[in-house]
Protein backbone atom coordinates (compact mmCIF):
# COMPACT_ATOMS: atom_id res chain seq x y z
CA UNK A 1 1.00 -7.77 -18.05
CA UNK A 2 2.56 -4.51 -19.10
CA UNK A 3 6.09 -3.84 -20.18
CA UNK A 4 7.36 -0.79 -19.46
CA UNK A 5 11.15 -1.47 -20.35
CA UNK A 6 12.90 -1.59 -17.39
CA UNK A 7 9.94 -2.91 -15.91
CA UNK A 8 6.62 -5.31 -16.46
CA UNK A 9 3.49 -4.83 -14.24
CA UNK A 10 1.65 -8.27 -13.40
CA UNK A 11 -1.64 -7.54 -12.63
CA UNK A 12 -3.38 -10.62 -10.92
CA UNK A 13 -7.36 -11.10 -9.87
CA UNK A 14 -8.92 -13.69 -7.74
CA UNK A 15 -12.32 -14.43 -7.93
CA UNK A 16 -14.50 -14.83 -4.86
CA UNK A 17 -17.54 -14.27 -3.25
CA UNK A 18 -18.43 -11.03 -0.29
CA UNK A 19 -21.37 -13.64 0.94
CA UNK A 20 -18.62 -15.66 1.93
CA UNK A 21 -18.34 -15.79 5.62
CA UNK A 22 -14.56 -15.49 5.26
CA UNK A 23 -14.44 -13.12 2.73
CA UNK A 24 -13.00 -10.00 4.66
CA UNK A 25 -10.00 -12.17 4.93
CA UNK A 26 -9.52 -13.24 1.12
CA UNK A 27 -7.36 -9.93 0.45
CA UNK A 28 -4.43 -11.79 2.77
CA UNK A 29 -4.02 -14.20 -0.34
CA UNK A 30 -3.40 -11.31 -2.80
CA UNK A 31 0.02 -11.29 -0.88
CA UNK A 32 1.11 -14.32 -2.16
CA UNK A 33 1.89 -13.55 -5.09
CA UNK A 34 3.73 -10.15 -4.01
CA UNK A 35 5.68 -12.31 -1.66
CA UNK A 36 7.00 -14.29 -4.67
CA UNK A 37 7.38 -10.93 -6.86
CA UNK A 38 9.34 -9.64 -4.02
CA UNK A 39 11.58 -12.68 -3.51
CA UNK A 40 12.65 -12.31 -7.56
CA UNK A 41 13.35 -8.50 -7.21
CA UNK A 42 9.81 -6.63 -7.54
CA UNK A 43 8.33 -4.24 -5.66
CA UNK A 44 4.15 -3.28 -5.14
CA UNK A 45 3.38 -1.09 -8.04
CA UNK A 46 1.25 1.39 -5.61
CA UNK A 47 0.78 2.24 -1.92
CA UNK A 48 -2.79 2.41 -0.54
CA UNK A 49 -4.77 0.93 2.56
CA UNK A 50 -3.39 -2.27 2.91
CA UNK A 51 0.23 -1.60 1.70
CA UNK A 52 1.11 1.47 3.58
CA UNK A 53 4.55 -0.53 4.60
CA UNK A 54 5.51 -0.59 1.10
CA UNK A 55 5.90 3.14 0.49
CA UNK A 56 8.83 3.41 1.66
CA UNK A 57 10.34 1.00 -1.01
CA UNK A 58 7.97 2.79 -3.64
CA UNK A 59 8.68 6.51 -2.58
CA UNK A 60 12.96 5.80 -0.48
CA UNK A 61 12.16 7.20 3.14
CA UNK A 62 13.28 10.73 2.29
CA UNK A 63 11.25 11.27 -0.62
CA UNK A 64 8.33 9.82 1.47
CA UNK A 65 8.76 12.18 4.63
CA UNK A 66 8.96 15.47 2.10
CA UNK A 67 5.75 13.82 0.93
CA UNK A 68 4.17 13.50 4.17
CA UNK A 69 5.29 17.01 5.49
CA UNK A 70 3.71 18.44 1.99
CA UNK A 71 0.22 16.47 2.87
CA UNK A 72 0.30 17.78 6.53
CA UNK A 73 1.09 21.42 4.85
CA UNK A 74 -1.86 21.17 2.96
CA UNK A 75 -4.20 19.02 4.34
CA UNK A 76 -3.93 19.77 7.84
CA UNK A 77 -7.35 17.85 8.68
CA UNK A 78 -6.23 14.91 7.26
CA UNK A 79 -9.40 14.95 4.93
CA UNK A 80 -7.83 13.61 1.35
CA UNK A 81 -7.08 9.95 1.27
CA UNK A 82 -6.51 9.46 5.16
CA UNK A 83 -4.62 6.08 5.41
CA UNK A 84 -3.97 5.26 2.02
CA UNK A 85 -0.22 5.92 1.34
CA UNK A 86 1.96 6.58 4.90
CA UNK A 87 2.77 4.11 7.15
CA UNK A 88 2.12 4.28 10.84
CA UNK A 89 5.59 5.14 11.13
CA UNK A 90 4.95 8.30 9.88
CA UNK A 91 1.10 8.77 10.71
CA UNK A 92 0.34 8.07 13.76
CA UNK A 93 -2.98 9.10 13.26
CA UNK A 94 -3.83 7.03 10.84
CA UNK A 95 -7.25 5.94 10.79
CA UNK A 96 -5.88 1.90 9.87
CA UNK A 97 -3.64 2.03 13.36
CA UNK A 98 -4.62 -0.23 16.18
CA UNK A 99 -4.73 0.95 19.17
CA UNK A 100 -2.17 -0.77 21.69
């Protein structure tokens, strides 16, 4: 854990093993505990591949979208970090969206 003040970061690791036929899938039970975080008042402490939905709580949705419009500024190729911070709701080109 670390206390910032106002704040304490939980970090939390879960052992397993990538020969595992079902590892791929053993990220889903890192939400757990985020689930419970969220239900007493926390928040993720980052955005990235798997948590582009919780930017929006990280960033508030006008602070992300001047974000996004400064990354399509400047990366117009999409080149640095495609997928790791905007949802789909912004990005549609995401390289994490599913098609239909």
């Amino acid at each position: 854990m670390i206390n910032g003040g106002s704040s304490t970061t939980v970090m939390t690791y879960k052992l397993d093993d990538e020969r595992r036929l079902g590892y791929p899938l053993a990220f889903s039970t890192s939400l757990i505990p985020m689930k419970i975080a969220k239900r007493l008042g926390g928040k993720a402490y980052t955005a990235g591949m798997f948590l582009t939905d919780e930017s929006e709580a990280l960033f508030n949705k006008d602070r992300l979208k001047e974000i996004y419009q400064y990354k399509k500024e400047n990366d117009p190729l999409n080149i640095l970090n495609p997928g790791k911070v905007f949802p789909r709701s912004l990005d549609k080109n995401t390289p994490l969206a599913l098609s239909g």
